[in-house]
PDB file of N, CA and C in Angstrom:
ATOM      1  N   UNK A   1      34.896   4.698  -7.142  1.00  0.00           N
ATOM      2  CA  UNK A   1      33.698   3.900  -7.346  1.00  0.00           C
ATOM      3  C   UNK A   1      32.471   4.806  -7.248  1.00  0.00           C
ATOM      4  N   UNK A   2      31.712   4.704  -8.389  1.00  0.00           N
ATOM      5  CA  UNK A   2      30.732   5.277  -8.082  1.00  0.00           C
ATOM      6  C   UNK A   2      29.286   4.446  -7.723  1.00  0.00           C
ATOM      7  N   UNK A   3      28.541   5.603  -6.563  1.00  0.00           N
ATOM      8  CA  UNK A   3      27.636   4.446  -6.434  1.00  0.00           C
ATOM      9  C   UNK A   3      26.567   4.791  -7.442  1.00  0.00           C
ATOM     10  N   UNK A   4      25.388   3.519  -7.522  1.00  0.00           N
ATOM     11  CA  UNK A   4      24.265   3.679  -8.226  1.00  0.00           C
ATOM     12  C   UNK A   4      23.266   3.802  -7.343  1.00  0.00           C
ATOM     13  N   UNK A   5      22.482   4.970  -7.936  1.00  0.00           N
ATOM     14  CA  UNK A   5      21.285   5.835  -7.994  1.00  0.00           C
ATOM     15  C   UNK A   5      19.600   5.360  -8.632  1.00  0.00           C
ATOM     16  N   UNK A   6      19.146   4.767  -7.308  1.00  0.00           N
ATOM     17  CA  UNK A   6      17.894   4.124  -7.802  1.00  0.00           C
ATOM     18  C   UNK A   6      16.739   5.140  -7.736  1.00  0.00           C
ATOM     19  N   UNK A   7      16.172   5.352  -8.906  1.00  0.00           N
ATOM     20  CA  UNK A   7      15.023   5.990  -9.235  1.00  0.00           C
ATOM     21  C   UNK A   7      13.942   5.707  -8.559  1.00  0.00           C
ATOM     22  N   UNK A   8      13.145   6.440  -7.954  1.00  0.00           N
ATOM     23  CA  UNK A   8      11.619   6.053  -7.665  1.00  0.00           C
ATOM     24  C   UNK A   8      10.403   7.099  -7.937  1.00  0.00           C
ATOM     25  N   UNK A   9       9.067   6.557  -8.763  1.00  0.00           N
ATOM     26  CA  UNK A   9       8.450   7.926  -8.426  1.00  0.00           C
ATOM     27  C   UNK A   9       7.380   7.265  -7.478  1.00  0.00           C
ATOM     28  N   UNK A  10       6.762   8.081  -6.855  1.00  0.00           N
ATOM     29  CA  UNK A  10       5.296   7.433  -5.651  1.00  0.00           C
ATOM     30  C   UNK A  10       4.186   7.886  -6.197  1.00  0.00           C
ATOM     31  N   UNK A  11       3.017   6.977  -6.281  1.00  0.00           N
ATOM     32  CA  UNK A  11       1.954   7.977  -6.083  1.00  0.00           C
ATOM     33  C   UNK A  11       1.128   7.732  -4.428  1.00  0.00           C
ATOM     34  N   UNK A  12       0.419   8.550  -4.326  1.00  0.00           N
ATOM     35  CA  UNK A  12      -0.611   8.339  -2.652  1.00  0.00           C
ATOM     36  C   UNK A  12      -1.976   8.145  -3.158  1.00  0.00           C
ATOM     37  N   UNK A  13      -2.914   7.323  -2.407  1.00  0.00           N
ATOM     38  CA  UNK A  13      -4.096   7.461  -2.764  1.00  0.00           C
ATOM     39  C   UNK A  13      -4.616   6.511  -1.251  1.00  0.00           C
ATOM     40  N   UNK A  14      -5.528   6.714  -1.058  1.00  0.00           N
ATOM     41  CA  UNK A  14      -7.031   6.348   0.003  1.00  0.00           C
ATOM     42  C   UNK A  14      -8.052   5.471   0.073  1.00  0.00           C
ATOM     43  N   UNK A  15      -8.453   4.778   0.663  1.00  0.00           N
ATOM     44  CA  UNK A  15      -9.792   4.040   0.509  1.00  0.00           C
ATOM     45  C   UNK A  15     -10.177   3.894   2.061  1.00  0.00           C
ATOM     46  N   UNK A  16     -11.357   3.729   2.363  1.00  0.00           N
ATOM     47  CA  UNK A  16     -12.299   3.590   3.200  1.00  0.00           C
ATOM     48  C   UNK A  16     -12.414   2.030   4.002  1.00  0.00           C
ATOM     49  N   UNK A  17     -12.382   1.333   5.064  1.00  0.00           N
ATOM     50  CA  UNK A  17     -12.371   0.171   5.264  1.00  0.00           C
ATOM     51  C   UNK A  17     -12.667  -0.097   6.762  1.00  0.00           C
ATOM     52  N   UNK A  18     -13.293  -1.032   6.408  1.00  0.00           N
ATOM     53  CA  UNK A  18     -13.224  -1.249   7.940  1.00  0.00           C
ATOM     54  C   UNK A  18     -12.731  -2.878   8.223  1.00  0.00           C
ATOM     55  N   UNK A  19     -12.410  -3.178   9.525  1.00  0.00           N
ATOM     56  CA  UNK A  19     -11.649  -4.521  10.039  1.00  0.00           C
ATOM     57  C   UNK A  19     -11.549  -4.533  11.234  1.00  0.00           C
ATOM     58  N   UNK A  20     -11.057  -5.761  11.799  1.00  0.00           N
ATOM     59  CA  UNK A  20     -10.883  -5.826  13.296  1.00  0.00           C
ATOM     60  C   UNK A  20      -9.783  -6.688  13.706  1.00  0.00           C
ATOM     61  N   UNK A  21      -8.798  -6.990  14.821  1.00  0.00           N
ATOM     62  CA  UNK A  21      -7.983  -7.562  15.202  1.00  0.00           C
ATOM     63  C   UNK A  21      -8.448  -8.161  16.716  1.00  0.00           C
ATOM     64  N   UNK A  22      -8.754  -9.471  16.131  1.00  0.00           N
ATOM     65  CA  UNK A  22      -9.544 -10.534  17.025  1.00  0.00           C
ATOM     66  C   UNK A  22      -8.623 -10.902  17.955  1.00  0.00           C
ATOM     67  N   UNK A  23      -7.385 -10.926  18.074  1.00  0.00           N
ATOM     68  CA  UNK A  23      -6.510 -11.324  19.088  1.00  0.00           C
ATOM     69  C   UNK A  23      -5.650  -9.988  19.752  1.00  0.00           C
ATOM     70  N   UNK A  24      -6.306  -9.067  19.805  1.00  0.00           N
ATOM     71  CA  UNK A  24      -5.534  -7.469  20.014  1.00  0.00           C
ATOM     72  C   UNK A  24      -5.025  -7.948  21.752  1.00  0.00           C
ATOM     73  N   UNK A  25      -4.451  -7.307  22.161  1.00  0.00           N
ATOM     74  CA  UNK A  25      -4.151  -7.525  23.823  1.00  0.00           C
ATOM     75  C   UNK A  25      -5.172  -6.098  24.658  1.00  0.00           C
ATOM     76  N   UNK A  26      -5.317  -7.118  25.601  1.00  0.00           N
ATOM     77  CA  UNK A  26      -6.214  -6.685  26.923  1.00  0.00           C
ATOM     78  C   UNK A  26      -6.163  -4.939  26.528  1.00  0.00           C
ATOM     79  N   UNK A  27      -4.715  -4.548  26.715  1.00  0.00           N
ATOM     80  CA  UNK A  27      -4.482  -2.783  26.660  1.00  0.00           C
ATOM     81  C   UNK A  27      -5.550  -1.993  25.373  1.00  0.00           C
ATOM     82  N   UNK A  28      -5.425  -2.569  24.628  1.00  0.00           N
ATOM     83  CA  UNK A  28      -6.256  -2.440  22.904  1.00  0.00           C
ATOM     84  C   UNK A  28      -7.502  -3.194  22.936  1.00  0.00           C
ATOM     85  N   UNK A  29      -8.418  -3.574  24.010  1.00  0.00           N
ATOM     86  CA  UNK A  29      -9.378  -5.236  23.326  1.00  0.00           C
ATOM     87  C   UNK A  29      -9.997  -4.390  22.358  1.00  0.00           C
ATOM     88  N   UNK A  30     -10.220  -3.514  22.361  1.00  0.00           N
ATOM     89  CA  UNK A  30     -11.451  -2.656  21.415  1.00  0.00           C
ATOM     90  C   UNK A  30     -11.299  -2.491  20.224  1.00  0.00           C
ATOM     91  N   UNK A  31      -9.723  -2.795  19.784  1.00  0.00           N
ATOM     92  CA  UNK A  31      -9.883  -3.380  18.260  1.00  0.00           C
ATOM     93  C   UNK A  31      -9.912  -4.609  18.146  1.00  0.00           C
ATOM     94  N   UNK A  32     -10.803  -5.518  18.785  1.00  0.00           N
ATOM     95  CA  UNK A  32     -11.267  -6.742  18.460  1.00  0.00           C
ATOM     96  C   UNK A  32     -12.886  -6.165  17.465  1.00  0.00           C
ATOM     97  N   UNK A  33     -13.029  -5.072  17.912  1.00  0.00           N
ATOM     98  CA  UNK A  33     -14.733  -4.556  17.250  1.00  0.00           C
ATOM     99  C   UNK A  33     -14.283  -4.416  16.271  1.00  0.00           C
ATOM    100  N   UNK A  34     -15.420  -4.282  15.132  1.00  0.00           N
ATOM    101  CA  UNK A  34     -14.989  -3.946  13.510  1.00  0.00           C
ATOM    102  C   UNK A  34     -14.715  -2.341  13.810  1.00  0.00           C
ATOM    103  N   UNK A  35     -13.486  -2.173  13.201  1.00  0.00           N
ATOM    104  CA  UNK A  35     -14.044  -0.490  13.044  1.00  0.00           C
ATOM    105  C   UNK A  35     -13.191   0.268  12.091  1.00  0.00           C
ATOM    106  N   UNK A  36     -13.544   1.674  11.624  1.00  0.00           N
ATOM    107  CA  UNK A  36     -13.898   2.503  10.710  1.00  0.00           C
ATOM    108  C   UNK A  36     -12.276   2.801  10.357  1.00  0.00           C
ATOM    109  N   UNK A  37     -11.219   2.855   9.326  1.00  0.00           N
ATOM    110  CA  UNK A  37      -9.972   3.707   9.221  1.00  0.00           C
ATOM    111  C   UNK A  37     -10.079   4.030   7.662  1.00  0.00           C
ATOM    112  N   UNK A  38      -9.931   5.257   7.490  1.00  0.00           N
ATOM    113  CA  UNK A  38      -9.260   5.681   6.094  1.00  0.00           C
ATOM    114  C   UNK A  38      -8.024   5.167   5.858  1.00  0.00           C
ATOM    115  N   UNK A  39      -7.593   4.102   5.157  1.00  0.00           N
ATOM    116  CA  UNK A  39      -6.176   3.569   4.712  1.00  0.00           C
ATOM    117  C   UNK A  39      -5.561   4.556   3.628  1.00  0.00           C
ATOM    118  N   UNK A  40      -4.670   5.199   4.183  1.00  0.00           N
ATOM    119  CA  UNK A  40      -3.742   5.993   2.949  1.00  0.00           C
ATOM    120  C   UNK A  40      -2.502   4.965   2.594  1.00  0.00           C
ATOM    121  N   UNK A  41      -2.531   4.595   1.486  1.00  0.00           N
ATOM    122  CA  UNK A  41      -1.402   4.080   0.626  1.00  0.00           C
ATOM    123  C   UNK A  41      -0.484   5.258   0.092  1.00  0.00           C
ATOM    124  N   UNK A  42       1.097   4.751  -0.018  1.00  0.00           N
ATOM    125  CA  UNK A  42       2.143   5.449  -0.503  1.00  0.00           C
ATOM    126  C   UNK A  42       2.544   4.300  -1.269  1.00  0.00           C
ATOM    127  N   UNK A  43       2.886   4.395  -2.875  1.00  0.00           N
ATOM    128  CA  UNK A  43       3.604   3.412  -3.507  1.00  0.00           C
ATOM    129  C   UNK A  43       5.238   3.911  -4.179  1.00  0.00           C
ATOM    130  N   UNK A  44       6.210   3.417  -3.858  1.00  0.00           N
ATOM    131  CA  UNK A  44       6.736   4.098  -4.860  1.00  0.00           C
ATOM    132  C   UNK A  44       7.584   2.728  -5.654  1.00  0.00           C
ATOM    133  N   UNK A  45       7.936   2.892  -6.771  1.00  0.00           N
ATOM    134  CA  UNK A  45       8.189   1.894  -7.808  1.00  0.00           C
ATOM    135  C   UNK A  45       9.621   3.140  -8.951  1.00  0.00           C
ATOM    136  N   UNK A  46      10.377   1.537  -8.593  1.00  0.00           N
ATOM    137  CA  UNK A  46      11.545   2.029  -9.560  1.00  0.00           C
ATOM    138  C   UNK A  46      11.310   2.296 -10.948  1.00  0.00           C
ATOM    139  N   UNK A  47      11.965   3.250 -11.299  1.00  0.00           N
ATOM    140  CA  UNK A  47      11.962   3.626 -12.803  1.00  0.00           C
ATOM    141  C   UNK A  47      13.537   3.668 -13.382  1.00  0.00           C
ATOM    142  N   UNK A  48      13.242   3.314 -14.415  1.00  0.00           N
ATOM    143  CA  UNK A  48      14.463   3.345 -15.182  1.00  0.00           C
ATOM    144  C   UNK A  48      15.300   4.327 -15.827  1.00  0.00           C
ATOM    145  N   UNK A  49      14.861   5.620 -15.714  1.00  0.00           N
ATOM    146  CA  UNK A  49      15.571   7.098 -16.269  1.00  0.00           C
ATOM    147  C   UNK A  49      14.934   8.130 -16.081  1.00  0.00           C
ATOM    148  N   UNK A  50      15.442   9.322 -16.242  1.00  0.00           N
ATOM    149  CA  UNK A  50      14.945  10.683 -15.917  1.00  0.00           C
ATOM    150  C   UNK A  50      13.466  11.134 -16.428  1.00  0.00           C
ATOM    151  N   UNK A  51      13.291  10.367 -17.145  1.00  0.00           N
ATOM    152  CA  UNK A  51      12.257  10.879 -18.257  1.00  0.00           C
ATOM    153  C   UNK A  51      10.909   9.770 -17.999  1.00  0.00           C
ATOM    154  N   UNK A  52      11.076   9.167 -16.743  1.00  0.00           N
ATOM    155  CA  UNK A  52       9.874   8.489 -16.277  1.00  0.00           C
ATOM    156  C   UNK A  52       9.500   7.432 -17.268  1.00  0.00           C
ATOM    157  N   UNK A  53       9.638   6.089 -16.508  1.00  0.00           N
ATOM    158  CA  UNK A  53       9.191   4.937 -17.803  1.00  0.00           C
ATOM    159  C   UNK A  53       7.640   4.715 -17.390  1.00  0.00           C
ATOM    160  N   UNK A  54       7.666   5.084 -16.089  1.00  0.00           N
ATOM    161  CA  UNK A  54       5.875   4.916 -16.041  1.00  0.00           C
ATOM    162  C   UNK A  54       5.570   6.336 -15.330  1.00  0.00           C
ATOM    163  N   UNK A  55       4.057   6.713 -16.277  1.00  0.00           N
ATOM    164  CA  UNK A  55       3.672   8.020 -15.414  1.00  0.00           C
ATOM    165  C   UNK A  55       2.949   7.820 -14.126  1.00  0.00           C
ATOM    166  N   UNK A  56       2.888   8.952 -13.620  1.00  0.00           N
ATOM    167  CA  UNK A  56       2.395   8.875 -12.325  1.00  0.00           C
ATOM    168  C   UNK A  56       0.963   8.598 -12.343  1.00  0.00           C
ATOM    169  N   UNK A  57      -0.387   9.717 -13.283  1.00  0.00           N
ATOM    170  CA  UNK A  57      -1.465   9.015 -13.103  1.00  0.00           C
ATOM    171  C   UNK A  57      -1.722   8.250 -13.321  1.00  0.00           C
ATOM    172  N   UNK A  58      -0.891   7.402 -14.771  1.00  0.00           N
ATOM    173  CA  UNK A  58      -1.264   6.040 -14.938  1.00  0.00           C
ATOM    174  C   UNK A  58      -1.464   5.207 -13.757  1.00  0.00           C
ATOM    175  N   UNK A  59      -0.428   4.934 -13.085  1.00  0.00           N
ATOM    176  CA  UNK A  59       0.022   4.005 -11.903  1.00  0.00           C
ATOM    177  C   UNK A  59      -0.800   4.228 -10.825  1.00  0.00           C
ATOM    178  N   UNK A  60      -1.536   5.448 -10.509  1.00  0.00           N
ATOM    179  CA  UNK A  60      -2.380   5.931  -9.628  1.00  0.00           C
ATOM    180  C   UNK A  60      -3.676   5.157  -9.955  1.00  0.00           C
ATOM    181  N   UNK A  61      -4.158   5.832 -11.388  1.00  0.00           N
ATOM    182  CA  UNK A  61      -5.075   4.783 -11.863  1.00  0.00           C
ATOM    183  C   UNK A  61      -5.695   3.448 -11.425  1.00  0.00           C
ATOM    184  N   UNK A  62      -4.110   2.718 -12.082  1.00  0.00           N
ATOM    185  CA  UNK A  62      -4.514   1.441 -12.199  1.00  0.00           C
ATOM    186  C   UNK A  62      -4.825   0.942 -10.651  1.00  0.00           C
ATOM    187  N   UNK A  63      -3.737   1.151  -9.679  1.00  0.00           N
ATOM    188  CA  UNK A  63      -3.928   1.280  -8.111  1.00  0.00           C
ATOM    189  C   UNK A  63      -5.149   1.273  -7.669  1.00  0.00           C
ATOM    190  N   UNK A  64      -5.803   2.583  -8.299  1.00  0.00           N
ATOM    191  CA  UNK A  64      -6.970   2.722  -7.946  1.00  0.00           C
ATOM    192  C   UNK A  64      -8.116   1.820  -8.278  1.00  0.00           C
ATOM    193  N   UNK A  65      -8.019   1.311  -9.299  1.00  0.00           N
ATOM    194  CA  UNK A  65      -8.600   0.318  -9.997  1.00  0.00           C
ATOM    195  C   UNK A  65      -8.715  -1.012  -9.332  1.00  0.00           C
ATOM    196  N   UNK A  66      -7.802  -1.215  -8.885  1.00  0.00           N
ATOM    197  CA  UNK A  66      -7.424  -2.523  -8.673  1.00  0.00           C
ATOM    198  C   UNK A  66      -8.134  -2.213  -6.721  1.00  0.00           C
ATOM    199  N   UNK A  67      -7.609  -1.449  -6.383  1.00  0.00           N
ATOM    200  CA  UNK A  67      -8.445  -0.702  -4.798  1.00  0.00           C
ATOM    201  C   UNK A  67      -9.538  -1.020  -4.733  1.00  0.00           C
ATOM    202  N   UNK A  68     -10.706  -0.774  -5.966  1.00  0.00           N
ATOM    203  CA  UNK A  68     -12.385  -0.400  -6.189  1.00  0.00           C
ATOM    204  C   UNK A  68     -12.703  -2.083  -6.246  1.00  0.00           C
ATOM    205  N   UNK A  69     -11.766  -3.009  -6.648  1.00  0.00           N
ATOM    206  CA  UNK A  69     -12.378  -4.713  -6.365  1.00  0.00           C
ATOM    207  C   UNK A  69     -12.513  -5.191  -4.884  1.00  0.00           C
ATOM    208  N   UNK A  70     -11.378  -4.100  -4.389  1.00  0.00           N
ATOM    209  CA  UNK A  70     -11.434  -4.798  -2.870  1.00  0.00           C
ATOM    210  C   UNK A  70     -13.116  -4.333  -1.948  1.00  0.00           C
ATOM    211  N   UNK A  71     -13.241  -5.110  -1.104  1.00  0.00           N
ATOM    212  CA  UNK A  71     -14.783  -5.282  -0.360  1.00  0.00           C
ATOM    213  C   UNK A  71     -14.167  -4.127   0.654  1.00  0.00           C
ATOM    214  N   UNK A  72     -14.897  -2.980   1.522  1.00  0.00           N
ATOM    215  CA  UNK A  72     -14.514  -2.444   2.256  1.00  0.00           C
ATOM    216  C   UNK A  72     -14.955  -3.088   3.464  1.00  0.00           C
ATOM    217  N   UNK A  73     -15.289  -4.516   3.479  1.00  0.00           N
ATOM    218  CA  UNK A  73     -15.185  -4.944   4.824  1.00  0.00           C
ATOM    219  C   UNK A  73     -14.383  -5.860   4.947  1.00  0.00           C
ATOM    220  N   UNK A  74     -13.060  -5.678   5.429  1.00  0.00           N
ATOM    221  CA  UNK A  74     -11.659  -6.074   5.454  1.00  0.00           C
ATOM    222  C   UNK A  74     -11.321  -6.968   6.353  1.00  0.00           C
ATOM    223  N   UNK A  75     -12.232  -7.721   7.315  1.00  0.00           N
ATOM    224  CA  UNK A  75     -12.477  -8.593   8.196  1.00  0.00           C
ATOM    225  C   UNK A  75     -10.662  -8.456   8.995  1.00  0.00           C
ATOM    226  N   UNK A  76     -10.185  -9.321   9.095  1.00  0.00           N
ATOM    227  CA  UNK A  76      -8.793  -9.222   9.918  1.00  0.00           C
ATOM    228  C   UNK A  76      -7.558  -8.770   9.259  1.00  0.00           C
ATOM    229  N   UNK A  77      -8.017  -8.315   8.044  1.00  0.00           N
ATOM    230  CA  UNK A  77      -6.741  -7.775   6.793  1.00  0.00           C
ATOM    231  C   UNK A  77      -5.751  -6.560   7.554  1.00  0.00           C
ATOM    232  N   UNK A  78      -4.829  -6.772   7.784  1.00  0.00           N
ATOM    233  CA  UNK A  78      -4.156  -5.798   8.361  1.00  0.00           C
ATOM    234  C   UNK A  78      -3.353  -4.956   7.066  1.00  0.00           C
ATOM    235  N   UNK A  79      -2.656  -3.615   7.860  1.00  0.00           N
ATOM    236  CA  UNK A  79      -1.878  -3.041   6.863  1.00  0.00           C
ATOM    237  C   UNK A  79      -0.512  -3.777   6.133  1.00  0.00           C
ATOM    238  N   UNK A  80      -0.227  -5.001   6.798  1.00  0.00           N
ATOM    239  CA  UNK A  80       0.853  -5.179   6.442  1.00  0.00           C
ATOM    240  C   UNK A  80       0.251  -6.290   5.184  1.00  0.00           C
ATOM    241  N   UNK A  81      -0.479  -6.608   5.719  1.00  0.00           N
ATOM    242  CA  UNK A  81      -1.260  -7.518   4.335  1.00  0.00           C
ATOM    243  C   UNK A  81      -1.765  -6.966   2.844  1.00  0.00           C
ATOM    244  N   UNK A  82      -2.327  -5.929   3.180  1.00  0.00           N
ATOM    245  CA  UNK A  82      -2.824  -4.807   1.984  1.00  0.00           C
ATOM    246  C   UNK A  82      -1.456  -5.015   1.790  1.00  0.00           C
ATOM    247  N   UNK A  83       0.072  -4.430   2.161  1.00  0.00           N
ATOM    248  CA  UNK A  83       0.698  -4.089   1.185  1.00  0.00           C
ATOM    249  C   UNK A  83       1.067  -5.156   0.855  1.00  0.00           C
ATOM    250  N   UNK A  84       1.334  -6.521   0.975  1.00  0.00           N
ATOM    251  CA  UNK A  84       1.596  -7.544   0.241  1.00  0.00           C
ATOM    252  C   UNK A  84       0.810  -7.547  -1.053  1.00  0.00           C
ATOM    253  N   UNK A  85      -0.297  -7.815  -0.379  1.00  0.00           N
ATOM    254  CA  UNK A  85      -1.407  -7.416  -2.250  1.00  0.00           C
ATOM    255  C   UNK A  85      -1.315  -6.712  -3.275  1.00  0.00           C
ATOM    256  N   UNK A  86      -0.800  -5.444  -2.837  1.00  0.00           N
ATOM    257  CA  UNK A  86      -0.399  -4.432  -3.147  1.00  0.00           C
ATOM    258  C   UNK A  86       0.707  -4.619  -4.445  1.00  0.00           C
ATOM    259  N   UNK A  87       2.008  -4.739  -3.745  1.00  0.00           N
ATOM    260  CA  UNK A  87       3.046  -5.522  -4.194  1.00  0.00           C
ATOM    261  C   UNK A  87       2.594  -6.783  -5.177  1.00  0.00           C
ATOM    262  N   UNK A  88       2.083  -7.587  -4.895  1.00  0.00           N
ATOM    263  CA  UNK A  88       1.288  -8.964  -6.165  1.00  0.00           C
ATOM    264  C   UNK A  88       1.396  -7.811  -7.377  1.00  0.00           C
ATOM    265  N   UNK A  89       0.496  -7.337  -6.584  1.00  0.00           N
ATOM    266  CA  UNK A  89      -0.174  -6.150  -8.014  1.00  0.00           C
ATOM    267  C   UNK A  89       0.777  -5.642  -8.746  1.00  0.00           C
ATOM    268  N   UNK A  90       0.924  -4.963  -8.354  1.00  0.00           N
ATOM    269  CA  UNK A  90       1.940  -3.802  -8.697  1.00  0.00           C
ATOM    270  C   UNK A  90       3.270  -4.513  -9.262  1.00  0.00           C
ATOM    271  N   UNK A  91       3.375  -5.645  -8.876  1.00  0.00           N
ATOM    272  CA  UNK A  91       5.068  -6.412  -9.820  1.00  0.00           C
ATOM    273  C   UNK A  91       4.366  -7.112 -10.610  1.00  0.00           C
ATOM    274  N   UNK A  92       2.767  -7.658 -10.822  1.00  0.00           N
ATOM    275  CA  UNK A  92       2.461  -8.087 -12.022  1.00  0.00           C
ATOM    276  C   UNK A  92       2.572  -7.194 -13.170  1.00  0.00           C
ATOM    277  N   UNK A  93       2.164  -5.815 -13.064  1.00  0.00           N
ATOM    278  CA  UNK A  93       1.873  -4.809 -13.488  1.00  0.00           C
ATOM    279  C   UNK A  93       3.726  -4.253 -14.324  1.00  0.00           C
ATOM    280  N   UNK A  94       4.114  -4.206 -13.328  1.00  0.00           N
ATOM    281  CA  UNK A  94       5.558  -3.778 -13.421  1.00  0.00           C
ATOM    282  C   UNK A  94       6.735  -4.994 -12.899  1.00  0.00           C
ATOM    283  N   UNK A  95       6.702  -5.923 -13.354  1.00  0.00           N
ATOM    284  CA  UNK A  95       7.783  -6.570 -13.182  1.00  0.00           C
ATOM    285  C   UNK A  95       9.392  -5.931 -12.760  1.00  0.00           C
ATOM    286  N   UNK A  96      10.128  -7.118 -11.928  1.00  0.00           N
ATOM    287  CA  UNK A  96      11.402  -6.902 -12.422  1.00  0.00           C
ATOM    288  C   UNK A  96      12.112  -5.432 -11.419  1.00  0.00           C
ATOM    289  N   UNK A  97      11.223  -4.911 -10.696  1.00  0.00           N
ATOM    290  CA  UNK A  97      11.348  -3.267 -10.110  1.00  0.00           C
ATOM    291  C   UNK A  97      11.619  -3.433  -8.571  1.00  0.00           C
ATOM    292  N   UNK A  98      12.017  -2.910  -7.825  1.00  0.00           N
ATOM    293  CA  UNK A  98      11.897  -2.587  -6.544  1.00  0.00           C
ATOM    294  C   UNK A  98      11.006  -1.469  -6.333  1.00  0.00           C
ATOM    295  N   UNK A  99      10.492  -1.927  -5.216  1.00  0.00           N
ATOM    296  CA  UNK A  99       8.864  -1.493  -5.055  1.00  0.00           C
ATOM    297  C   UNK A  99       8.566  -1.084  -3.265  1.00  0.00           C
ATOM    298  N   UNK A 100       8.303  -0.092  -3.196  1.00  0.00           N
ATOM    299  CA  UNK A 100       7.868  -0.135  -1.371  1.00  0.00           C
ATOM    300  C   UNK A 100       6.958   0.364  -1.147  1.00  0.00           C
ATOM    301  N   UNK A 101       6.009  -0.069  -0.532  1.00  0.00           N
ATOM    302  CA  UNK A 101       4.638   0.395   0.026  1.00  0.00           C
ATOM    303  C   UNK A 101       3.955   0.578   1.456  1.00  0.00           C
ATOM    304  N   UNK A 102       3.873   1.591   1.399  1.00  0.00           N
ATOM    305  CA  UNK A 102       3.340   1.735   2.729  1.00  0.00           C
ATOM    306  C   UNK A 102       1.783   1.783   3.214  1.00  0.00           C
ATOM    307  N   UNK A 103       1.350   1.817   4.154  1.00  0.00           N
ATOM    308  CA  UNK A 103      -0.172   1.611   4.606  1.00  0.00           C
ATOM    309  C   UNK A 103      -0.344   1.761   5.989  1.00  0.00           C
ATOM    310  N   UNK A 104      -1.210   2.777   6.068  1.00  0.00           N
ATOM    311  CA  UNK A 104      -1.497   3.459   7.454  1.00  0.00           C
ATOM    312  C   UNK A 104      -3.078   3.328   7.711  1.00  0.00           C
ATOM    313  N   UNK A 105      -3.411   3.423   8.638  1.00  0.00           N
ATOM    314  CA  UNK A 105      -4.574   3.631   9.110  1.00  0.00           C
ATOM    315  C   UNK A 105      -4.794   5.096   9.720  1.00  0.00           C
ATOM    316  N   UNK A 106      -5.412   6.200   8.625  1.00  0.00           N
ATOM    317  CA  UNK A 106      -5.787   7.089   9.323  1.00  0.00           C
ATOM    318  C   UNK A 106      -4.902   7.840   8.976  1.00  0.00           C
ATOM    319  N   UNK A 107      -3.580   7.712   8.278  1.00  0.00           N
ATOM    320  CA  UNK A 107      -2.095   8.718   8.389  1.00  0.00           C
ATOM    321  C   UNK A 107      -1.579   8.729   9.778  1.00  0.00           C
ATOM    322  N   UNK A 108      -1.735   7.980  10.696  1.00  0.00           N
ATOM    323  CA  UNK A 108      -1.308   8.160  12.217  1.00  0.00           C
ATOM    324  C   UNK A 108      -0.321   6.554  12.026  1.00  0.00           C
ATOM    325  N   UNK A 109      -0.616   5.628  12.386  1.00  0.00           N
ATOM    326  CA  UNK A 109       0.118   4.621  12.100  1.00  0.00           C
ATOM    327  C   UNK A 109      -0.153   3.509  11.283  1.00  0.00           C
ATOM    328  N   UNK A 110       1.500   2.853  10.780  1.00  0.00           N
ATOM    329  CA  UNK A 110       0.812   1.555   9.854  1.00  0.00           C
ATOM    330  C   UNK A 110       2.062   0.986   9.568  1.00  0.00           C
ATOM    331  N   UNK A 111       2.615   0.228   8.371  1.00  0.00           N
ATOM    332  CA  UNK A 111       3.498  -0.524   7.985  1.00  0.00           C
ATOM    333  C   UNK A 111       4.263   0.330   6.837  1.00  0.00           C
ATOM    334  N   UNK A 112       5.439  -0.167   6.616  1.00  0.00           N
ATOM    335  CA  UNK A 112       6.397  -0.048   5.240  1.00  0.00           C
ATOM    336  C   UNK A 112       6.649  -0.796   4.721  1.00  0.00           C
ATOM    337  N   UNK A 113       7.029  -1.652   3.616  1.00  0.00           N
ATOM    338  CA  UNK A 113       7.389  -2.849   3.178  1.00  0.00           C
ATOM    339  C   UNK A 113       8.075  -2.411   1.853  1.00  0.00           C
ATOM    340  N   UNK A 114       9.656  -3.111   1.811  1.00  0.00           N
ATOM    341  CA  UNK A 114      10.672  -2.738   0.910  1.00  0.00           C
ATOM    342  C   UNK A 114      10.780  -4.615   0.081  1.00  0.00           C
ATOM    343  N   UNK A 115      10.071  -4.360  -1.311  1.00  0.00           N
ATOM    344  CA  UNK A 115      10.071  -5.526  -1.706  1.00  0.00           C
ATOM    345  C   UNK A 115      11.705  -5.760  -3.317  1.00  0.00           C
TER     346      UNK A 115
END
């Protein structure tokens, strides 16, 4: 039996934001304040053969595109939420694919999500 071999390519890209977590615990209260994180996104999205069915800057692009509508004041939006949105996006865009996205605050910590 052989197994099958799922393709992925990623692109990374950044945006600026700020937010706060109004119910943080006592140890953390201080992200109840709005405050400042560079969000680095990782996307990666299945492709269908060696020869790439979608290119990479395209997909970076449009990402990016779709990034520049969002407000950088992100009120209680967490990382795990961006990547839900993310995902909307990105399977409108590309149907039909397995898709995982990640989202950090800062490159130090954040979420993965395998859709």
């Amino acid at each position: 039996m052989k197994n099958k071999v799922i393709n992925y390519i990623w692109v990374t890209t950044q945006f600026e934001g700020y937010h706060k977590y109004p119910d943080a615990p006592k140890e953390v209260e201080f992200l109840k304040n709005e405050h400042r994180h560079i969000f680095k996104i990782k996307i990666w999205i299945e492709v269908f053969n060696n020869d790439r069915d979608i290119e990479f800057i395209k997909l970076k692009r449009k990402i990016n595109e779709e990034l520049s509508n969002w407000s950088t004041n992100l009120g209680m939006y967490s990382c795990e939420m961006m990547a839900d949105d993310l995902y909307r996006f990105t399977n409108k865009e590309y149907p039909k694919r397995k898709i995982k996205i990640s989202v950090s605050e800062d490159g130090e910590n954040g979420c993965e999500k395998e859709y």
